[in-house]
C-alpha atoms as a PDB file:
ATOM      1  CA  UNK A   1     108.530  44.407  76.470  1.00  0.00           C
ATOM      2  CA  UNK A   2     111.054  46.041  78.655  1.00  0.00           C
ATOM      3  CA  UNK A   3     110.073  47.892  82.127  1.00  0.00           C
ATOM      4  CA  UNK A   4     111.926  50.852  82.633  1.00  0.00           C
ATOM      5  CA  UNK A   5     111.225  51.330  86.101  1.00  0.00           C
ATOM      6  CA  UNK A   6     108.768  49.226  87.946  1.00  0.00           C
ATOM      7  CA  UNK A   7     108.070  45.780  89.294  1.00  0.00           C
ATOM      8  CA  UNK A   8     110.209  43.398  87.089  1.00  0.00           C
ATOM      9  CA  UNK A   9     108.747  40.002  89.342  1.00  0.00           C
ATOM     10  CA  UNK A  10     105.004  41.336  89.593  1.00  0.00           C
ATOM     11  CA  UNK A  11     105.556  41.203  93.087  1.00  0.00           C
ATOM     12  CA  UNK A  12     105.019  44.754  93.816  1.00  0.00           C
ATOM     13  CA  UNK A  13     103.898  46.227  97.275  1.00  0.00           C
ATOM     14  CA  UNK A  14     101.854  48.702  95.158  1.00  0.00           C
ATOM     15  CA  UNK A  15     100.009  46.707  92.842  1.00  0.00           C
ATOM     16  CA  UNK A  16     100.480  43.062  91.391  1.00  0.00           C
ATOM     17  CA  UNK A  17     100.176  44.725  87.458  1.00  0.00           C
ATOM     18  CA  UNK A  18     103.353  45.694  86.193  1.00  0.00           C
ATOM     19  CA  UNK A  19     101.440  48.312  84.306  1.00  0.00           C
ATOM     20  CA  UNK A  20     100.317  50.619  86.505  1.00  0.00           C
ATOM     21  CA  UNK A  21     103.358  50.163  88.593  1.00  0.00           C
ATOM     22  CA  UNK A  22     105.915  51.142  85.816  1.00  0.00           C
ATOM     23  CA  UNK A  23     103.110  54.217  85.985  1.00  0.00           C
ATOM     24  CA  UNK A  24     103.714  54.972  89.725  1.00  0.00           C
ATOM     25  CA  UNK A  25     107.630  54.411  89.178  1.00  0.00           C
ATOM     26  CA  UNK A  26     107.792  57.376  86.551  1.00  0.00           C
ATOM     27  CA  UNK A  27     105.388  59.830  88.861  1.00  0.00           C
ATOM     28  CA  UNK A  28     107.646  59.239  91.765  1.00  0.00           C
ATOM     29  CA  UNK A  29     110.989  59.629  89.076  1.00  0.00           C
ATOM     30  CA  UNK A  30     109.455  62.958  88.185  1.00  0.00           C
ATOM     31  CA  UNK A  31     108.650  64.112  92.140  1.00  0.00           C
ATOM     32  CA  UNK A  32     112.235  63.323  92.620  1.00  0.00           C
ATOM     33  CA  UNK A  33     113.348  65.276  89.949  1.00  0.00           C
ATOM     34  CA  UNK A  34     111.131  68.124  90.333  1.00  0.00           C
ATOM     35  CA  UNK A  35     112.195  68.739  94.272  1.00  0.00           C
ATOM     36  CA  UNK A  36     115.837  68.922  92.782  1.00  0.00           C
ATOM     37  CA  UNK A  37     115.684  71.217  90.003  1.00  0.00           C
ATOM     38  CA  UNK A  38     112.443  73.720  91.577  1.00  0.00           C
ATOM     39  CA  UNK A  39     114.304  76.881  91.160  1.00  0.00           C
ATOM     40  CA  UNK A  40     114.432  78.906  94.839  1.00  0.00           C
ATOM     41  CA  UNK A  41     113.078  82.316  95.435  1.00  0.00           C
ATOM     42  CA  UNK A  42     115.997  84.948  96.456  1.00  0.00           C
ATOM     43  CA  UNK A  43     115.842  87.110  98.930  1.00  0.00           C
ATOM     44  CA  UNK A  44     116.744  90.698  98.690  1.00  0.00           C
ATOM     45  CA  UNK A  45     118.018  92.467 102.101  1.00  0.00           C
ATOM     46  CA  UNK A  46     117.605  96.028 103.068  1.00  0.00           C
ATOM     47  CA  UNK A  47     121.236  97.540 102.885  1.00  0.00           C
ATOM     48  CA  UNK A  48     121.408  95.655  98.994  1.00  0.00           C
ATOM     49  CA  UNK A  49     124.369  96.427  97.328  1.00  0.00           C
ATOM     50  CA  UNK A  50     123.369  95.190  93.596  1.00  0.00           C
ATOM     51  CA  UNK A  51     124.621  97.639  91.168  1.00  0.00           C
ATOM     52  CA  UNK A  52     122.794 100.059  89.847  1.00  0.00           C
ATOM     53  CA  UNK A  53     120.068  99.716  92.957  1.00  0.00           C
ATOM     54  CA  UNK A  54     120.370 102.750  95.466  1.00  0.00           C
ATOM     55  CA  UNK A  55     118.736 101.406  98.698  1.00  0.00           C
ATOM     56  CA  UNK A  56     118.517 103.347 102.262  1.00  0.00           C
ATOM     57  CA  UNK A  57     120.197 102.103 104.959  1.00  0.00           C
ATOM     58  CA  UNK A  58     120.056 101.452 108.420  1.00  0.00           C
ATOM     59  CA  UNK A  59     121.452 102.581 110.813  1.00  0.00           C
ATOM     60  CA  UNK A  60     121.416 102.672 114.726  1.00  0.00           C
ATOM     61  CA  UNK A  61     120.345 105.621 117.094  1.00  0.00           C
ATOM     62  CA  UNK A  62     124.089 105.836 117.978  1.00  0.00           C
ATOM     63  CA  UNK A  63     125.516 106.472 114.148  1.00  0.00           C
ATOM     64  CA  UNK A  64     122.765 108.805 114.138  1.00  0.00           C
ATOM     65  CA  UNK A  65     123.690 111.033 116.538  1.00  0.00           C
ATOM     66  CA  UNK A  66     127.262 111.133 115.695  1.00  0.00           C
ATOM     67  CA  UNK A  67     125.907 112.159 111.741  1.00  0.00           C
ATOM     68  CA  UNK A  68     123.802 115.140 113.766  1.00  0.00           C
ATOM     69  CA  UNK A  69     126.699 115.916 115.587  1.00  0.00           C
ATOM     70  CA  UNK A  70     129.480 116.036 112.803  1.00  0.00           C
ATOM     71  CA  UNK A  71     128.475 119.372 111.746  1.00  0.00           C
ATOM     72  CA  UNK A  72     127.773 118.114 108.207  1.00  0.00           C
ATOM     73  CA  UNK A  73     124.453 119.421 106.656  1.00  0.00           C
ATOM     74  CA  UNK A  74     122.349 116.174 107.505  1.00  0.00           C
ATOM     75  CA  UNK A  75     118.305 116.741 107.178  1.00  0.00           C
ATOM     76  CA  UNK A  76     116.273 114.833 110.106  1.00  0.00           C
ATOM     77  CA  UNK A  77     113.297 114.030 109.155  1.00  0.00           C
ATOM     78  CA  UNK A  78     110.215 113.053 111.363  1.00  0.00           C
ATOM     79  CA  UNK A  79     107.453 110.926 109.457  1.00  0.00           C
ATOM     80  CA  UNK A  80     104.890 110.721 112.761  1.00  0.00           C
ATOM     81  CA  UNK A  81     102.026 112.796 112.813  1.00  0.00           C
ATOM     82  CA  UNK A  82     101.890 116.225 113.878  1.00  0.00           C
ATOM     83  CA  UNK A  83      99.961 115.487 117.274  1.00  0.00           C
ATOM     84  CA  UNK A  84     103.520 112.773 117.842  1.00  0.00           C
ATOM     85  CA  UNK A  85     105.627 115.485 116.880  1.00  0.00           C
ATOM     86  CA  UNK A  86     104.052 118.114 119.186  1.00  0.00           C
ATOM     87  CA  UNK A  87     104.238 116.087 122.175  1.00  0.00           C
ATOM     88  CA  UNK A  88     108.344 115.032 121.172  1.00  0.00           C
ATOM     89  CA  UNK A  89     110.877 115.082 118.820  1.00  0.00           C
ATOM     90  CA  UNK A  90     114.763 115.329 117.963  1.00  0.00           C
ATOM     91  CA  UNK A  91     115.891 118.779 117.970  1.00  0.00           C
ATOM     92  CA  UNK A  92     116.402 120.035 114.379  1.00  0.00           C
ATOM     93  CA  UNK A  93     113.612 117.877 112.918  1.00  0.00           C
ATOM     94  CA  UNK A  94     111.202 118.705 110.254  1.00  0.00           C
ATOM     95  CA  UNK A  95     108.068 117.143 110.015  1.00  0.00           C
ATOM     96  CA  UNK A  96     106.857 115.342 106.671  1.00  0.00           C
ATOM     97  CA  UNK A  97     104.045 112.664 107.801  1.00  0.00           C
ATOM     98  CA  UNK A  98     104.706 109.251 106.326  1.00  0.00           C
ATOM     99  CA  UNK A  99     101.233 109.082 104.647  1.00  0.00           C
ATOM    100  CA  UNK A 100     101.883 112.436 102.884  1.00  0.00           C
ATOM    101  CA  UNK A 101     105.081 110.921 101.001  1.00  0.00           C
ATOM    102  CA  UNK A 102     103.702 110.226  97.508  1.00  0.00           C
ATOM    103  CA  UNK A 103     105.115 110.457  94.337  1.00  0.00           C
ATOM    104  CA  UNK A 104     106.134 113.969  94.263  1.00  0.00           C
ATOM    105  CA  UNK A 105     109.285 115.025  95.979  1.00  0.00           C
ATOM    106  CA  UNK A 106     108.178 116.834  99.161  1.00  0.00           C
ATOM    107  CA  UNK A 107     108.577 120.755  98.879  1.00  0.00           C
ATOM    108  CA  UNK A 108     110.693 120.828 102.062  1.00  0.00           C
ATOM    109  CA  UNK A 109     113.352 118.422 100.566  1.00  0.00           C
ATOM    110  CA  UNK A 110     114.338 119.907  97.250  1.00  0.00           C
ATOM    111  CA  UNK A 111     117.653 118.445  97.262  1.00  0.00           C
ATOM    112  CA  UNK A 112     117.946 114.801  96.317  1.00  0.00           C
ATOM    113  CA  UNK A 113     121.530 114.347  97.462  1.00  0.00           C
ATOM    114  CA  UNK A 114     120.713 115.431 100.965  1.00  0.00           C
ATOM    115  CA  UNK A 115     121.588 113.236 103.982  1.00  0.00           C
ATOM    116  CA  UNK A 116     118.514 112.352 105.098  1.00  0.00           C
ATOM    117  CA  UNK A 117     117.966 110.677 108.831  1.00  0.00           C
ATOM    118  CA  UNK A 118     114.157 109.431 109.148  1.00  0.00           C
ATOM    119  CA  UNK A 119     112.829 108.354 112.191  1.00  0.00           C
ATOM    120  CA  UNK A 120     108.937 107.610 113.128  1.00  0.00           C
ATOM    121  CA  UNK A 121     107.762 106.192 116.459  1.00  0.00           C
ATOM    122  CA  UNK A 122     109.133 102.363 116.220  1.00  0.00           C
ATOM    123  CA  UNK A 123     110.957 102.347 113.025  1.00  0.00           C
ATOM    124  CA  UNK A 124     107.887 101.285 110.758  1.00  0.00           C
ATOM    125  CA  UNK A 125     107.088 104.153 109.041  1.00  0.00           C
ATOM    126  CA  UNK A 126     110.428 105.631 108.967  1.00  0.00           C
ATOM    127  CA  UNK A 127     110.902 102.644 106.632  1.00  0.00           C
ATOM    128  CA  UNK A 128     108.248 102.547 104.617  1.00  0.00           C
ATOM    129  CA  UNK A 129     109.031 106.551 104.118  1.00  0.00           C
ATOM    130  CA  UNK A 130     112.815 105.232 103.345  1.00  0.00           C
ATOM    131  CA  UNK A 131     111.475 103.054 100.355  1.00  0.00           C
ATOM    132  CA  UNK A 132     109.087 106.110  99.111  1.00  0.00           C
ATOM    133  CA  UNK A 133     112.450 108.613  99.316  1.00  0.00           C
ATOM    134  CA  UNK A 134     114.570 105.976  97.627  1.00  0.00           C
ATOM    135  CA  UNK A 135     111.893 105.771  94.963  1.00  0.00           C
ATOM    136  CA  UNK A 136     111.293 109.167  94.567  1.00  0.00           C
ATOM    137  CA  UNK A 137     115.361 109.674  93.883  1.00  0.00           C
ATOM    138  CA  UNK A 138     116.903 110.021  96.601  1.00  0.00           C
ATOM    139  CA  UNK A 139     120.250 109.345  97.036  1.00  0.00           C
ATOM    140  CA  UNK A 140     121.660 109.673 100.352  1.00  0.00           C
ATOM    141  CA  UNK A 141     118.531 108.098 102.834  1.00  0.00           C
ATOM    142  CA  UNK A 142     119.458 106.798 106.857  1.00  0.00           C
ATOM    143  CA  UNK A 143     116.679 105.205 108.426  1.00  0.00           C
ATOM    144  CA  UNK A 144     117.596 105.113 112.356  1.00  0.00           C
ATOM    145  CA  UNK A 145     114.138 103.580 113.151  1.00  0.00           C
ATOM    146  CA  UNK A 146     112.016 105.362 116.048  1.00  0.00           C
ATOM    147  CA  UNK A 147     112.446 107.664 118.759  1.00  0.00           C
ATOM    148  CA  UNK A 148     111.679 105.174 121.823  1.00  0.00           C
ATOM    149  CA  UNK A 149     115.200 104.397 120.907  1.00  0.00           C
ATOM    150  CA  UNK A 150     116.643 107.849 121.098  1.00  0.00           C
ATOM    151  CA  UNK A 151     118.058 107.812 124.374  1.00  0.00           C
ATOM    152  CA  UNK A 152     119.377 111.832 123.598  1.00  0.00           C
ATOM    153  CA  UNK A 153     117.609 115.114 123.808  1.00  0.00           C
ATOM    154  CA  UNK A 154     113.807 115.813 123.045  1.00  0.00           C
ATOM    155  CA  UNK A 155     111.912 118.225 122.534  1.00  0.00           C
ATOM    156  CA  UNK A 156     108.475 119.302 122.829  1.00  0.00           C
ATOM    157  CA  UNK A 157     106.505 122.366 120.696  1.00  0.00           C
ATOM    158  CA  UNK A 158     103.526 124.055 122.710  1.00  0.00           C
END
């Protein structure tokens, strides 16, 4: 009989019968193989350009104001709460809390096209309401993350 892989001399550090050492030799040719061929999870960034898949993007505080400041019709929207938004926000800003983003298309943005710049507090919610716009249909969604970063104008609504 002919070992494939194994202990040809029966001298083997394992075990002495050439058996159950041609037995370990094919487990440990299979761990080998398996490490090698295990196909690897892919991750998918933010700002993917697959075709086909419309994601938001983002973009800094910065490239935010110079959008605002262009003149073009850009829609900035505020995902805090009201209570945040009373005590500050950008100038401009409209008010849709993040939690109220379902899926319906909120009443105050009819137009899917729209540029839309969301910001929250820190940048969470602004991108969890960036996925829920994108979703919804959205085309044209800027997520500039959250006002402790806006080092421009506030304001305040008694």
């Amino acid at each position: 009989m002919y070992r494939i892989i194994g202990c040809a001399t029966g001298t083997c550090p394992l075990t002495s019968n050439p058996y159950i050492s041609t037995i370990y030799g094919i487990i440990l040719g299979i761990l080998i193989a398996g490490i090698f061929t295990t196909p690897r999870k892919q991750s998918v960034p933010e700002n993917d350009s697959t075709p086909g898949r419309i994601m938001y993007k983002r973009i800094t505080a910065k490239e935010a104001k110079a959008r605002i400041d262009s003149g073009d019709n850009v829609i900035i929207l505020d995902v805090r709460t009201k209570e945040e938004y009373d005590q500050e926000h950008i100038p401009g800003s409209i008010l849709i809390p993040n939690e109220t983003i379902s899926d319906t298309k909120p009443e105050l943005l009819p137009d899917t096209d729209a540029e839309i710049l969301i910001y929250c507090r820190s940048g969470n919610r602004s991108a969890q309401a960036a996925r829920k716009l994108i979703a919804l249909g959205y085309t044209n969604v800027y997520d500039f993350g959250g006002i402790i970063d806006w080092p421009y104008d506030k304001a305040t609504t008694n």
